[in-house]
C-alpha atoms as a PDB file:
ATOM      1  CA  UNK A   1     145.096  91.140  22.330  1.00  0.00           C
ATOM      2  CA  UNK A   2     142.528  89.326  24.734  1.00  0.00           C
ATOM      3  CA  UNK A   3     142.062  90.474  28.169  1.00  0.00           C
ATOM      4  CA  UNK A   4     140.417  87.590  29.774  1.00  0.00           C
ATOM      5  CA  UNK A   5     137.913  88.611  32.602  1.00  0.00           C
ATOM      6  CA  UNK A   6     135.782  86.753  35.192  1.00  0.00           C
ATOM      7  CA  UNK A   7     133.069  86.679  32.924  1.00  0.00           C
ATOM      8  CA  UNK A   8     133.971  87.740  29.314  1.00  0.00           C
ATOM      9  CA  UNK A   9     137.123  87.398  26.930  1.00  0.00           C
ATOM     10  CA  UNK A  10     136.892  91.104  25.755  1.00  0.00           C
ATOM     11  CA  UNK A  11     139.603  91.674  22.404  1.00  0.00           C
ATOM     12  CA  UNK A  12     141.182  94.966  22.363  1.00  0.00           C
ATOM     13  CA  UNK A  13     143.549  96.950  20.316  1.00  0.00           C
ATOM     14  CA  UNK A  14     146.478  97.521  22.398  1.00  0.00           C
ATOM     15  CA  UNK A  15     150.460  96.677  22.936  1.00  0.00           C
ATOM     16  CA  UNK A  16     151.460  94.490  25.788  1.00  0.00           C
ATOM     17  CA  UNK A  17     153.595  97.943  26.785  1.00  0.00           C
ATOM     18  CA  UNK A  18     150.627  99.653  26.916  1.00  0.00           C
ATOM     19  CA  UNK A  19     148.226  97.943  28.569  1.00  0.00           C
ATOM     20  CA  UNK A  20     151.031  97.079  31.516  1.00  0.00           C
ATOM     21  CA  UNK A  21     151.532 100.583  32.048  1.00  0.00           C
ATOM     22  CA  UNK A  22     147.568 101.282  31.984  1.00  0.00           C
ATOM     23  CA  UNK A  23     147.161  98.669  34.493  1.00  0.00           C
ATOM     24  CA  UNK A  24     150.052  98.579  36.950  1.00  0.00           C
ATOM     25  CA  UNK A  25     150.129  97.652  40.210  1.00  0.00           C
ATOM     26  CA  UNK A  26     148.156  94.172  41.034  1.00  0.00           C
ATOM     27  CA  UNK A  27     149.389  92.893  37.569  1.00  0.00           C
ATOM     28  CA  UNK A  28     152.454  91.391  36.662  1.00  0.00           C
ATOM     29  CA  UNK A  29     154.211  90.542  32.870  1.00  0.00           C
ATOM     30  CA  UNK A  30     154.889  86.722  33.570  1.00  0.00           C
ATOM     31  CA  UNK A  31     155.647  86.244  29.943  1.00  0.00           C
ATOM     32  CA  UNK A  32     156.007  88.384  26.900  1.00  0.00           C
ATOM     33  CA  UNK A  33     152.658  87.297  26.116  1.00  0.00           C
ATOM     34  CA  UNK A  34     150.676  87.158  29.590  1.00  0.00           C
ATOM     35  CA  UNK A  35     149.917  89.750  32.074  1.00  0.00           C
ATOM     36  CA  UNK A  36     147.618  88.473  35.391  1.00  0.00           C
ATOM     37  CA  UNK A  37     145.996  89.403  37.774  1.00  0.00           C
ATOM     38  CA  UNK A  38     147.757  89.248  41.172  1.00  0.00           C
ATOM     39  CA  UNK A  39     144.347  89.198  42.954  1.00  0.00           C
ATOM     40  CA  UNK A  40     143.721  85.459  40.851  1.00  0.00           C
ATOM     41  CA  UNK A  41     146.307  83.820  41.354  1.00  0.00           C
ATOM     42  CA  UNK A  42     145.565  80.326  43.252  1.00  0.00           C
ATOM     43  CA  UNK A  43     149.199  78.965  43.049  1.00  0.00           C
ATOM     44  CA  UNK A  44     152.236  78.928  41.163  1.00  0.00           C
ATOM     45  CA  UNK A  45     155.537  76.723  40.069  1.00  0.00           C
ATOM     46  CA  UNK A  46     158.464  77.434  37.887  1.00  0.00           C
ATOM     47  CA  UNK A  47     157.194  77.192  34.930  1.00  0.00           C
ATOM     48  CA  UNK A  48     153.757  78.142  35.230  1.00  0.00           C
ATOM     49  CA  UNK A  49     150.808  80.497  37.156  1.00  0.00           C
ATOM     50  CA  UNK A  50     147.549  78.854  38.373  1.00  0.00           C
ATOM     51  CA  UNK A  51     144.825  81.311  38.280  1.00  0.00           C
ATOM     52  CA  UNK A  52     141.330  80.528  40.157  1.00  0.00           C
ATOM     53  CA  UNK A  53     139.245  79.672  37.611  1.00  0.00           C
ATOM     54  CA  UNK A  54     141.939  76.816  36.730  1.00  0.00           C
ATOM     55  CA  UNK A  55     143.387  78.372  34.165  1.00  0.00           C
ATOM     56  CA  UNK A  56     147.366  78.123  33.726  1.00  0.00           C
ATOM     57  CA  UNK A  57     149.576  80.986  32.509  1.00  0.00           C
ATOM     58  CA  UNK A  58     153.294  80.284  30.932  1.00  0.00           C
ATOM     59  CA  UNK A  59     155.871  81.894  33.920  1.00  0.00           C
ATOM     60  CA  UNK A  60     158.780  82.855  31.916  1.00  0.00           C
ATOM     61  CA  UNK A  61     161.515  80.588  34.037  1.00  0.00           C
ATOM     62  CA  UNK A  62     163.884  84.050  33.956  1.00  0.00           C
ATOM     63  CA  UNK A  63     160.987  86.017  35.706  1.00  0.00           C
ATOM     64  CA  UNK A  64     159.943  83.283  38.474  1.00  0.00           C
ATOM     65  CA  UNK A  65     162.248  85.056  40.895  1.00  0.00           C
ATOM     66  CA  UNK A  66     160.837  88.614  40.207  1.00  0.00           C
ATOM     67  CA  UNK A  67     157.303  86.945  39.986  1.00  0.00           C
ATOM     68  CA  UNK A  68     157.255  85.452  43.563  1.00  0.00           C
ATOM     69  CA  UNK A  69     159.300  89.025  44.910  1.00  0.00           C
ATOM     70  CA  UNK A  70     155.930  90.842  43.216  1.00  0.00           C
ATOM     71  CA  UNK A  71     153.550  87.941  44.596  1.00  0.00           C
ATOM     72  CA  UNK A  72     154.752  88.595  48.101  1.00  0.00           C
ATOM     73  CA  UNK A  73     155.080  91.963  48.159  1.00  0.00           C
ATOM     74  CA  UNK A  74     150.999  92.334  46.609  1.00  0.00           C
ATOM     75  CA  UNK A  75     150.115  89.580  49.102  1.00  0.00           C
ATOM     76  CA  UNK A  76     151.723  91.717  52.139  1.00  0.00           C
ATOM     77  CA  UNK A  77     149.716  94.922  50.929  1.00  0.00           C
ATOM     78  CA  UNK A  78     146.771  92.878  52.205  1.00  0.00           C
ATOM     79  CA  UNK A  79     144.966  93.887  48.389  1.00  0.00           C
ATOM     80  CA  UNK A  80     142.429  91.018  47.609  1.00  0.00           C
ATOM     81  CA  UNK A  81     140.345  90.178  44.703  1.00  0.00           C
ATOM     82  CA  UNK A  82     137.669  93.019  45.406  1.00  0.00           C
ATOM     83  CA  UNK A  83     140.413  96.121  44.702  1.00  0.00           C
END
C-alpha cells in the first residue's frame, strides 16, 4: 500500500483494516481503496474528494452520506491540519 504524505509517497506493508484502525480519528475509508486525511481535504462532491494539493480521491457514492456526517463532525472539533 502507499500512504501518500505532504512530501513523500512512503510504500508500506499493511491491510487497509489495519492501517484504519492504526490511524483513526481525522481519517476516513472513502473507498475500499482510499483512506484521507480529514485535515486535507479542500472540497468534495458525490463522487469524489479534493484534497489540497489537488489531488482527487474516488468517494464511494454509498459512503458520501457517512463521509460528509464524518467531515462535519471533524470540522466542528475545530482539529486543523497541524494535529
Amino acid at each position: 500500500m502507499e500512504i501518500h504524505t505532504a512530501g513523500a509517497t512512503v510504500e508500506v506493508y499493511a491491510s487497509m483494516n489495519e492501517t484504519e484502525g492504526q490511524l483513526g480519528y481525522g481519517f476516513f475509508r472513502c473507498h475500499r481503496g482510499y483512506l484521507v486525511n480529514m485535515a486535507y481535504v479542500a472540497e468534495y462532491d458525490s463522487g469524489s474528494i479534493t484534497l489540497n494539493n489537488g489531488e482527487h480521491v474516488y468517494l464511494a457514492k454509498e459512503k458520501y452520506g457517512e463521509f460528509v456526517k464524518a467531515y462535519i463532525r471533524y470540522l466542528r472539533n475545530g482539529v486543523g491540519a497541524d494535529g
